[in-house]
PDB file of N, CA and C in Angstrom:
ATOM      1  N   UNK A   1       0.810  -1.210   0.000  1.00  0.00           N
ATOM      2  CA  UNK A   1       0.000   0.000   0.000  1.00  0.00           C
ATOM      3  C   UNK A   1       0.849   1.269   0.000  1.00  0.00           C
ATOM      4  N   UNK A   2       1.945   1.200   0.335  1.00  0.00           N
ATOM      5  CA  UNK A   2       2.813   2.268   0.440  1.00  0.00           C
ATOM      6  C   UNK A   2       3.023   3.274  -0.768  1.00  0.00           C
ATOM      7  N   UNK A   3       3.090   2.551  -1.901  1.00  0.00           N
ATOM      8  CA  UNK A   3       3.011   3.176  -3.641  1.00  0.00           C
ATOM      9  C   UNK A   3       1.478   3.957  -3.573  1.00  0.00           C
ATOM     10  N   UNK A   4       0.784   3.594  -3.060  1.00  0.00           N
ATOM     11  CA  UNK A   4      -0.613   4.174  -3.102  1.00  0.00           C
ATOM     12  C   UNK A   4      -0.816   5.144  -1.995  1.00  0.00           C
ATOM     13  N   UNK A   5       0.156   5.815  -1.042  1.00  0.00           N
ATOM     14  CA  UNK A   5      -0.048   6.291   0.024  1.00  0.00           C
ATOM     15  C   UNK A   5      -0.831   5.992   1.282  1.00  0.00           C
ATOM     16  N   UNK A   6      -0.590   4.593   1.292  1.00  0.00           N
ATOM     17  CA  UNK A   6      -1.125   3.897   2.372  1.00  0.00           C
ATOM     18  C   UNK A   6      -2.954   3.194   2.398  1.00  0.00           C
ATOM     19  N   UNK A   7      -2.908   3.623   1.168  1.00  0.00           N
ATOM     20  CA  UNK A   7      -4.369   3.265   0.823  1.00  0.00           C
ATOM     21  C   UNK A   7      -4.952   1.717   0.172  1.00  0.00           C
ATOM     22  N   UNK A   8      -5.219   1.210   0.854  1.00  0.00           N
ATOM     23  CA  UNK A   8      -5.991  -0.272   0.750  1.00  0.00           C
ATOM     24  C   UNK A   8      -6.175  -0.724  -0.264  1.00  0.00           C
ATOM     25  N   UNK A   9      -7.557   0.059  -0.712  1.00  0.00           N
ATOM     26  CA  UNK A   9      -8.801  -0.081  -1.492  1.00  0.00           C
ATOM     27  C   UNK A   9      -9.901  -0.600  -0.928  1.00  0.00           C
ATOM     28  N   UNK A  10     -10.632  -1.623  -1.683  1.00  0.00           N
ATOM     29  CA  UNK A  10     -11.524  -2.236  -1.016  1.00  0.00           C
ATOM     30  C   UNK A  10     -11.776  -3.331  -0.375  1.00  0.00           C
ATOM     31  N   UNK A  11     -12.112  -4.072   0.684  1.00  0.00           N
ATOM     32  CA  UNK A  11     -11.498  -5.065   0.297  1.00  0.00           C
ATOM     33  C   UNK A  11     -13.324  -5.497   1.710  1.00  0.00           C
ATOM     34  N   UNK A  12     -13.270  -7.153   1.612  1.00  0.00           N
ATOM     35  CA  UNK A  12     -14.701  -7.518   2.610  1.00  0.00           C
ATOM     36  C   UNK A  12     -13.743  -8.312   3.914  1.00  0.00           C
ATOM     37  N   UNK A  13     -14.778  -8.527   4.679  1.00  0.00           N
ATOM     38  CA  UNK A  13     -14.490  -9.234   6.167  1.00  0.00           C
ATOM     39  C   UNK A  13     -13.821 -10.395   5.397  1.00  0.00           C
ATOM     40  N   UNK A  14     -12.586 -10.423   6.540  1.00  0.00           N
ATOM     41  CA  UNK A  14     -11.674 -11.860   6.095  1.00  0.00           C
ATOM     42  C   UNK A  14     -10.376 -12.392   4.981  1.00  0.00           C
ATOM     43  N   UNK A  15     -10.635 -10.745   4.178  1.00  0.00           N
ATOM     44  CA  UNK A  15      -9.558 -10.871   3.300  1.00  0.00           C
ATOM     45  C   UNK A  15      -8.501 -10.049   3.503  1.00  0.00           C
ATOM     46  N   UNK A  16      -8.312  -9.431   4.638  1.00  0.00           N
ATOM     47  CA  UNK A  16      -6.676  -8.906   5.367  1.00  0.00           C
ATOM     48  C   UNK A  16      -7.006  -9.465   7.070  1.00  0.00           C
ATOM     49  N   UNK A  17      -5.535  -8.854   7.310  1.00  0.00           N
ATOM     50  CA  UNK A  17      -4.814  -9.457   9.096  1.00  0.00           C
ATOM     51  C   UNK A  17      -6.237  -9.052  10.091  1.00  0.00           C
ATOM     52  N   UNK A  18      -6.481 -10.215  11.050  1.00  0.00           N
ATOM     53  CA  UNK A  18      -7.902 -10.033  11.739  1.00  0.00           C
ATOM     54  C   UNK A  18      -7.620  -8.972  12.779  1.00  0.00           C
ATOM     55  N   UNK A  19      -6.454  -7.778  12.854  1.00  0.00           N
ATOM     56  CA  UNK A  19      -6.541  -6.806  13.611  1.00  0.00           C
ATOM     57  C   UNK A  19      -6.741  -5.679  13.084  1.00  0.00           C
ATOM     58  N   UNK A  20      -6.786  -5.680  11.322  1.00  0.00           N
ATOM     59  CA  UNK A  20      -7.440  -4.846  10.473  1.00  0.00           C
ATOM     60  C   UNK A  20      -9.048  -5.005  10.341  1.00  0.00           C
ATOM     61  N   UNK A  21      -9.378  -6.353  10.075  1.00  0.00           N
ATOM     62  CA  UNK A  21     -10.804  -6.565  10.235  1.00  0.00           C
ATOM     63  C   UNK A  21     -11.622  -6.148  11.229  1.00  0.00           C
ATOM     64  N   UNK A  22     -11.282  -6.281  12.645  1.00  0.00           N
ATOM     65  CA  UNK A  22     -11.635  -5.733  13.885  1.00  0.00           C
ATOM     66  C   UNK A  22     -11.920  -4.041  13.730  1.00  0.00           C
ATOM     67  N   UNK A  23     -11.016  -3.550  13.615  1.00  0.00           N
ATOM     68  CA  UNK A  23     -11.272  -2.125  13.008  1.00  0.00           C
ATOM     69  C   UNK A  23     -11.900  -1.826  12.323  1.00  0.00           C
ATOM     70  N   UNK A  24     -11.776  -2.048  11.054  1.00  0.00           N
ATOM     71  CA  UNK A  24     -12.752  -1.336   9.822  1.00  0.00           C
ATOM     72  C   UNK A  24     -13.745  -1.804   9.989  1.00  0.00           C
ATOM     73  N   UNK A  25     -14.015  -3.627  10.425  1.00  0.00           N
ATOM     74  CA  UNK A  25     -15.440  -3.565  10.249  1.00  0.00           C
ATOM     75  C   UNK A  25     -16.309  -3.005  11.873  1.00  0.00           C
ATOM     76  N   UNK A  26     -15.968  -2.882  12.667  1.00  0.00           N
ATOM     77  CA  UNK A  26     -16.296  -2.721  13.851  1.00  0.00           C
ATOM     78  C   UNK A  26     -16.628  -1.347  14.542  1.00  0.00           C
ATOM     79  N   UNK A  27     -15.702  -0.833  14.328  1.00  0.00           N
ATOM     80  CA  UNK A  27     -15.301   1.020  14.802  1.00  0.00           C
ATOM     81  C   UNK A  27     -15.464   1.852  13.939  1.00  0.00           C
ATOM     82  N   UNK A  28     -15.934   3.158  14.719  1.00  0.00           N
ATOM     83  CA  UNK A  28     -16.380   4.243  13.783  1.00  0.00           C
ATOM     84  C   UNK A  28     -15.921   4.792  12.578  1.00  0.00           C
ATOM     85  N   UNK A  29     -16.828   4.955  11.737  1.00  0.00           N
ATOM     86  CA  UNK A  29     -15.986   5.497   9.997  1.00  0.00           C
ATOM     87  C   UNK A  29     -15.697   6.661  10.476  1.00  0.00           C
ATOM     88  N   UNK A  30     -14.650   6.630   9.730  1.00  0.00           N
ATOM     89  CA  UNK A  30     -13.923   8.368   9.683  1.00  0.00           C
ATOM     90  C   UNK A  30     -13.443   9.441  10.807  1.00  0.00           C
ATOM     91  N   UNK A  31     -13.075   8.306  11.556  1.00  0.00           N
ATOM     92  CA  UNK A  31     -12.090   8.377  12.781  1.00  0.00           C
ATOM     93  C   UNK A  31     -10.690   7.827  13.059  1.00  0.00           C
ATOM     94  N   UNK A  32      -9.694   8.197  13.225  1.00  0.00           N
ATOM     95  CA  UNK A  32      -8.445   7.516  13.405  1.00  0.00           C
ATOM     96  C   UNK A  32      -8.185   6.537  14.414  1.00  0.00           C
ATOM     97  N   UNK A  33      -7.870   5.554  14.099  1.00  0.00           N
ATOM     98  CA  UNK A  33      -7.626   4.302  14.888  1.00  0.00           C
ATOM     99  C   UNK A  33      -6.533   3.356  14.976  1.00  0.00           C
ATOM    100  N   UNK A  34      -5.992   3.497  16.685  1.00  0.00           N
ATOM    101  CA  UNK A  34      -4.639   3.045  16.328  1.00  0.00           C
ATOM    102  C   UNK A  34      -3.709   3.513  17.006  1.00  0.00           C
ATOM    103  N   UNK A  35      -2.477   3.410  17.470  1.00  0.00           N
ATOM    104  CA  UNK A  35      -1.778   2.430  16.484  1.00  0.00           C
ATOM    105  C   UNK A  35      -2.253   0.867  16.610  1.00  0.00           C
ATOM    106  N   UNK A  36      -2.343  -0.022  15.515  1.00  0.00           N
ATOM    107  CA  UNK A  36      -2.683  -1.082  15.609  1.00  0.00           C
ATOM    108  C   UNK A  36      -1.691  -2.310  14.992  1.00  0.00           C
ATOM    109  N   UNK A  37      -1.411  -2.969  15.862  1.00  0.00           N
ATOM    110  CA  UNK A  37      -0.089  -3.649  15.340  1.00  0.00           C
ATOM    111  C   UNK A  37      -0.406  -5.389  14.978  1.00  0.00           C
ATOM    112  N   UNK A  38       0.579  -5.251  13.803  1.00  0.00           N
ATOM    113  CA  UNK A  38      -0.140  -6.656  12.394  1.00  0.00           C
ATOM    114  C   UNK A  38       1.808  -6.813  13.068  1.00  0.00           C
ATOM    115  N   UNK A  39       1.763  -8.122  12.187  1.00  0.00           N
ATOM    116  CA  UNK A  39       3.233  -8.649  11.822  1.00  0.00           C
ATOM    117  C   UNK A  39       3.893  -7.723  10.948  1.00  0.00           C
ATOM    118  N   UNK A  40       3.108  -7.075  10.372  1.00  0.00           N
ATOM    119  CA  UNK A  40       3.929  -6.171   9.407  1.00  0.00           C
ATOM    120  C   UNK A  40       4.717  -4.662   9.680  1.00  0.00           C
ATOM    121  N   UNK A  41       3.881  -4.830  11.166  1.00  0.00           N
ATOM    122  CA  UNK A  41       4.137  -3.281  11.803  1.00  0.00           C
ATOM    123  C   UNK A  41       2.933  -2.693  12.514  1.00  0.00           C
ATOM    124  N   UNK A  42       2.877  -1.409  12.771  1.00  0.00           N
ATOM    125  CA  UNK A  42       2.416  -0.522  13.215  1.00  0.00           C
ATOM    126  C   UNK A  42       1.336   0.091  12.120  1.00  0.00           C
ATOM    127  N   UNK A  43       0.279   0.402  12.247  1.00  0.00           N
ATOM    128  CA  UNK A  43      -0.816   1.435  11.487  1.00  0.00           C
ATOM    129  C   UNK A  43      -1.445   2.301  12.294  1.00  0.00           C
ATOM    130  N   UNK A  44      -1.901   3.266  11.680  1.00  0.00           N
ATOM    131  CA  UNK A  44      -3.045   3.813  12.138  1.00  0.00           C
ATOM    132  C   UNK A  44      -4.018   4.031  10.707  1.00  0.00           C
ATOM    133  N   UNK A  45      -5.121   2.998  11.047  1.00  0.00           N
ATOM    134  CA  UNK A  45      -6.169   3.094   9.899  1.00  0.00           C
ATOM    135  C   UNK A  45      -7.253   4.360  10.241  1.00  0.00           C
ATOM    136  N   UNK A  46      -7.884   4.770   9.107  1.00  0.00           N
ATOM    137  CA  UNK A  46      -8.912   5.278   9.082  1.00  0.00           C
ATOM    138  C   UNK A  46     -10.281   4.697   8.096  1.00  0.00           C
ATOM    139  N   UNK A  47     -11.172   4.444   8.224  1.00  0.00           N
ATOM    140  CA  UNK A  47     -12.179   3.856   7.416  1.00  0.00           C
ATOM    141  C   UNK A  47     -12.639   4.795   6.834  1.00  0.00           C
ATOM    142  N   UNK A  48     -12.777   4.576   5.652  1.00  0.00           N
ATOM    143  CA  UNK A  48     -13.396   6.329   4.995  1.00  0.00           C
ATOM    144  C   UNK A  48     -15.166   5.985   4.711  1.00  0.00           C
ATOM    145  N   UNK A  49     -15.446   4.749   4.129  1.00  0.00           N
ATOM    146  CA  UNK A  49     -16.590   4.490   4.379  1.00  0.00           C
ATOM    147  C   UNK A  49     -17.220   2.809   4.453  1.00  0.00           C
ATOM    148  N   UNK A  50     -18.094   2.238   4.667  1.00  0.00           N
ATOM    149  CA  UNK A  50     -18.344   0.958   4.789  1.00  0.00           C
ATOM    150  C   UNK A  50     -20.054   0.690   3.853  1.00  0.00           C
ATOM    151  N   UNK A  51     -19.954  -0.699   3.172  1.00  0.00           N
ATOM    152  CA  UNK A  51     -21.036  -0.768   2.331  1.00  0.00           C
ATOM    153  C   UNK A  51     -21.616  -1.941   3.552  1.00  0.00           C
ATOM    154  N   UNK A  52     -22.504  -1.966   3.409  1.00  0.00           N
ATOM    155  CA  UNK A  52     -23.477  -3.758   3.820  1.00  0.00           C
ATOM    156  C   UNK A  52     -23.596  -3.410   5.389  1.00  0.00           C
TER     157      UNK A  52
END
């Protein structure tokens, strides 16, 4: 995501790390959340919006 400025895209429950899933699908859109730590590192996500 880094080439994209940290930006995802889209993606549904289950298809990234279940401490990303917890977040986006769970906690408020369009609030900063975090730091939240994967094997890969450190984030702070923001959800910009959620369908379903």
């Amino acid at each position: 995501s880094g080439n994209r400025g940290g930006d995802l895209g889209e993606f549904r429950r289950g298809q990234i790390v279940k401490a990303f899933d917890h977040v986006v699908f769970k906690k408020d859109v369009l609030k900063v959340h975090g730091p939240v730590k994967t094997r890969f590192g450190y984030h702070l996500i923001k959800t910009l919006y959620r369908n379903g």
